[in-house]
C-alpha atoms as a PDB file:
ATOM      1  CA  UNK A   1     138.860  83.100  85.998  1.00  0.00           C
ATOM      2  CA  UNK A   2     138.275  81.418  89.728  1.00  0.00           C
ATOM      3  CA  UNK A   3     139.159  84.813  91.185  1.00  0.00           C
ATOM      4  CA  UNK A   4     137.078  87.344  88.924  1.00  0.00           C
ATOM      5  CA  UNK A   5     133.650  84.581  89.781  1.00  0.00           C
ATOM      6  CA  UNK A   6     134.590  84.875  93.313  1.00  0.00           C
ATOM      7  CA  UNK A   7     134.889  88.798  93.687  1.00  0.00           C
ATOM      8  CA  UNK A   8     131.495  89.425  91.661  1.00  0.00           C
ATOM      9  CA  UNK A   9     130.217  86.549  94.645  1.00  0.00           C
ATOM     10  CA  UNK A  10     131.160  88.790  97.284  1.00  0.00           C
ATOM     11  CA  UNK A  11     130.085  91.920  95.562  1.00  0.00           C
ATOM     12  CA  UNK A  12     126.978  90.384  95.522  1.00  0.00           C
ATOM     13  CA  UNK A  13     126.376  89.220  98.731  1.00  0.00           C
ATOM     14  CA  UNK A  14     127.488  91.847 100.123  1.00  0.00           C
ATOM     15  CA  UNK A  15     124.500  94.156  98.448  1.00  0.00           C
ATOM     16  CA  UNK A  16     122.288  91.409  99.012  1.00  0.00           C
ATOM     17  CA  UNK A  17     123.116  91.966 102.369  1.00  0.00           C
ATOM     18  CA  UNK A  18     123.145  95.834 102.590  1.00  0.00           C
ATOM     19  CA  UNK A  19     119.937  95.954 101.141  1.00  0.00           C
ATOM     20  CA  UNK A  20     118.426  93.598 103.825  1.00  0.00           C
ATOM     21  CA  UNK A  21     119.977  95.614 106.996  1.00  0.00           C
ATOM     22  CA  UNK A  22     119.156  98.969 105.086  1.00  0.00           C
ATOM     23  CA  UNK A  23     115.424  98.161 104.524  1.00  0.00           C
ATOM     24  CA  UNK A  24     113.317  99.125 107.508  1.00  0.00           C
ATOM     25  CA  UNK A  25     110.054  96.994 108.808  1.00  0.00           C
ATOM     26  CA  UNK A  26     107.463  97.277 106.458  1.00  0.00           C
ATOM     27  CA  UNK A  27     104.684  98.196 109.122  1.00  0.00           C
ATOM     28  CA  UNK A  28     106.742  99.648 111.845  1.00  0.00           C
ATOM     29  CA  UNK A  29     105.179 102.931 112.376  1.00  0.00           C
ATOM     30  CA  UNK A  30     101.624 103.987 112.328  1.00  0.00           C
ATOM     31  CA  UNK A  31     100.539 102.266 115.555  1.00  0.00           C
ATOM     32  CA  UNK A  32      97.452 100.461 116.392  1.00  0.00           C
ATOM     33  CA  UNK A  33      94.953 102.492 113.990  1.00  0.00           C
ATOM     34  CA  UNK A  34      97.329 101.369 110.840  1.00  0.00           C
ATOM     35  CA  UNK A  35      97.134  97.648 112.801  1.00  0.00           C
ATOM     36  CA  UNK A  36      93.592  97.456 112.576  1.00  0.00           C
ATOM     37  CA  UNK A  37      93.446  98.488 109.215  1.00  0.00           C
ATOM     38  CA  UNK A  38      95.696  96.498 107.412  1.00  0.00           C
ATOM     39  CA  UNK A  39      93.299  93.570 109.321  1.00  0.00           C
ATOM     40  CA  UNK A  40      91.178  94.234 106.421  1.00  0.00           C
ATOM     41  CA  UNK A  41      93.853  94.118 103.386  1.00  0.00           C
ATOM     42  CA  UNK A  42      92.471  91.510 100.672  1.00  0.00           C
ATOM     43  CA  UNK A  43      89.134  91.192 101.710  1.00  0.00           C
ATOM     44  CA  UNK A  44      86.005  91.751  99.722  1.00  0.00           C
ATOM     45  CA  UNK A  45      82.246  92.767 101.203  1.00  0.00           C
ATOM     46  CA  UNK A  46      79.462  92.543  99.955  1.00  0.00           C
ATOM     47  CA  UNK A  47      77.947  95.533  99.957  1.00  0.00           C
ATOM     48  CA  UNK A  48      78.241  99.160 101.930  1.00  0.00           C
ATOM     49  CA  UNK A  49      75.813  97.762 104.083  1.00  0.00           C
ATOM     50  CA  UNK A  50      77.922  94.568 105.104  1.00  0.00           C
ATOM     51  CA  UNK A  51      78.907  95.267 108.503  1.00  0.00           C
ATOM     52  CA  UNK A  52      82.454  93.920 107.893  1.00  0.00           C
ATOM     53  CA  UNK A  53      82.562  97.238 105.284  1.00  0.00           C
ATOM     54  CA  UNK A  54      80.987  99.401 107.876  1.00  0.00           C
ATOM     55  CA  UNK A  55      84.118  98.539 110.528  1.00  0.00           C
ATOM     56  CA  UNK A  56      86.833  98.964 107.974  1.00  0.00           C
ATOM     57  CA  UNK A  57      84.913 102.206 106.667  1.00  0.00           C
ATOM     58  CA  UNK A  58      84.725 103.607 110.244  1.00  0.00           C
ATOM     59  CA  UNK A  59      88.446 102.575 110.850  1.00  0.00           C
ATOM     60  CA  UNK A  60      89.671 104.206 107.743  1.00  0.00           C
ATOM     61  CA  UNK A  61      88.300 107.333 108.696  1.00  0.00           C
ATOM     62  CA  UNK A  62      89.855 107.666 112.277  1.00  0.00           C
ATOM     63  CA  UNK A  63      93.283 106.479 110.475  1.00  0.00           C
ATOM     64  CA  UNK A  64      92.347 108.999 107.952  1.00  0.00           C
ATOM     65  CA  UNK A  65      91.264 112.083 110.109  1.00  0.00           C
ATOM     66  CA  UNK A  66      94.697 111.248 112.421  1.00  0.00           C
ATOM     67  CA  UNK A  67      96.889 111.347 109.532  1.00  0.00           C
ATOM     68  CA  UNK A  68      95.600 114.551 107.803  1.00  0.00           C
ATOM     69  CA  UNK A  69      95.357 115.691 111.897  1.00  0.00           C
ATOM     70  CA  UNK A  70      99.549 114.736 111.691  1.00  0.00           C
ATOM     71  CA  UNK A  71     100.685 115.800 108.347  1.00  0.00           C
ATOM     72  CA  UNK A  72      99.079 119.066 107.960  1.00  0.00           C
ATOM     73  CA  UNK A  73      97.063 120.386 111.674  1.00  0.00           C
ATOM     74  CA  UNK A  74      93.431 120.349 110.733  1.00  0.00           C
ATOM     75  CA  UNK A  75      91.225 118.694 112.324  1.00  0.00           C
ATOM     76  CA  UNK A  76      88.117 116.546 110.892  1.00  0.00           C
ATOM     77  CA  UNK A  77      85.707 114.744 112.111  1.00  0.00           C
ATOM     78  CA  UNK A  78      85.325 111.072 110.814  1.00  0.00           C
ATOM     79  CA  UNK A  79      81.544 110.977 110.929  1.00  0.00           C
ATOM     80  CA  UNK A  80      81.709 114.220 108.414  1.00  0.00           C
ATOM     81  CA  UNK A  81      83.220 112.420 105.574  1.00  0.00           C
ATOM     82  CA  UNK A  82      83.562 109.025 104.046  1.00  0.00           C
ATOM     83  CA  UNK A  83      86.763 107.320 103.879  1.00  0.00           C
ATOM     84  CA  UNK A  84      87.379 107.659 100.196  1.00  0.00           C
ATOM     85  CA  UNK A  85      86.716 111.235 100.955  1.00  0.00           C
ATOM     86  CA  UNK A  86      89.294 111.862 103.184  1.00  0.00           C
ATOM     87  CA  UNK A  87      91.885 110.092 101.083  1.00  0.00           C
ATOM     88  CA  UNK A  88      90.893 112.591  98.215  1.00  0.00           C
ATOM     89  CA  UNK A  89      91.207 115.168 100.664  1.00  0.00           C
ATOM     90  CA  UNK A  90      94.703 114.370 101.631  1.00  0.00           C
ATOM     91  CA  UNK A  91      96.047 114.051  98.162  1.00  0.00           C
ATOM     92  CA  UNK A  92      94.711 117.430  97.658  1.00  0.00           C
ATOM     93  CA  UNK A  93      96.560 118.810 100.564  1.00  0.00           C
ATOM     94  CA  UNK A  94      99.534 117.416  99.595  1.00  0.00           C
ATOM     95  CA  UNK A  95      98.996 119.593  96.325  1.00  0.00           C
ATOM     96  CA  UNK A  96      97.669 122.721  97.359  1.00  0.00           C
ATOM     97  CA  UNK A  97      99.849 125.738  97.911  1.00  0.00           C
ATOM     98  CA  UNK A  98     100.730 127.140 100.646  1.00  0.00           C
ATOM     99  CA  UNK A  99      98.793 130.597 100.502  1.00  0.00           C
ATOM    100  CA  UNK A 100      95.388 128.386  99.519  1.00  0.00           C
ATOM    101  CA  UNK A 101      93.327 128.132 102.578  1.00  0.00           C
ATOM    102  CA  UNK A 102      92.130 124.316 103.482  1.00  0.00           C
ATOM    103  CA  UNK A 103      88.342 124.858 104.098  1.00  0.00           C
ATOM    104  CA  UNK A 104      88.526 125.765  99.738  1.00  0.00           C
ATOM    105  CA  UNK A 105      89.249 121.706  99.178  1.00  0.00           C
ATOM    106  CA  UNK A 106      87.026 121.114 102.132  1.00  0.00           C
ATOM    107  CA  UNK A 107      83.777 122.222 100.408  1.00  0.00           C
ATOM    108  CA  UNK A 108      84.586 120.565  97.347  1.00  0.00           C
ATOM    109  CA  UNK A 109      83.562 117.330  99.701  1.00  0.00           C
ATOM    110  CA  UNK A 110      79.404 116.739 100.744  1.00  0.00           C
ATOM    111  CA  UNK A 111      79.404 116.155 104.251  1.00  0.00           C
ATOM    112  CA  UNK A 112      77.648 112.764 105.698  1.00  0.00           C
ATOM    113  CA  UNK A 113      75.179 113.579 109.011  1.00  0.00           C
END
C-alpha cells in the first residue's frame, strides 16, 4: 500500500513539474508595443473622450496595424481605423480565403480622418 501512494507521488510531481518547465513566459514575445498595452489591462475610463482611453486607443492601433503588418503583409495606417476595427479586421483575415483579395474586408470598415 506504502509503495503504490509513493509511485502515484512521483508520477505526480513529476507532471507537476513537466508542466512548469514546458510552459513558456506568459508575455515573452511581442516586445514593447504588447508592454505598453497590457499597462492598460483592468482598467476602466470614463468615456472615449478620457484621455487615459485615447492612449490605450492609439496604442492598440499601432499594436494592431504591426500585427496584421506581421501575420499577413498589409499595411494600415492606425489613424484610418479604430482599434476595435482592426481587431475585426484581423479575425476576418484569419478567415478569408486565400483567392479573396484584402481591400474586400477592408471596405466593409468606415475609415476615421
Amino acid at each position: 500500500m506504502f509503495r503504490k501512494k509513493s509511485v502515484w507521488f512521483v508520477v505526480k510531481f513529476i507532471t507537476v513539474l513537466g508542466c512548469c518547465i514546458i510552459t513558456p513566459p506568459a508575455h515573452s514575445s511581442g516586445g514593447p508595443l504588447k508592454s505598453q498595452l497590457l499597462d492598460y489591462a483592468g482598467k476602466s475610463f470614463t468615456s472615449t473622450q478620457d484621455p487615459s482611453y485615447l492612449l490605450y486607443d492609439l496604442t492598440l492601433r499601432e499594436y494592431m496595424v504591426d500585427r496584421i503588418y506581421k501575420r499577413f503583409g498589409v499595411v494600415l495606417d492606425p489613424k484610418t481605423y479604430s482599434g476595435f476595427d482592426l481587431l475585426e479586421i484581423e479575425s476576418l483575415f484569419k478567415c478569408k480565403k486565400s483567392d479573396e483579395p484584402f481591400e474586400m474586408f477592408l471596405k466593409m470598415f468606415p475609415k476615421y480622418p
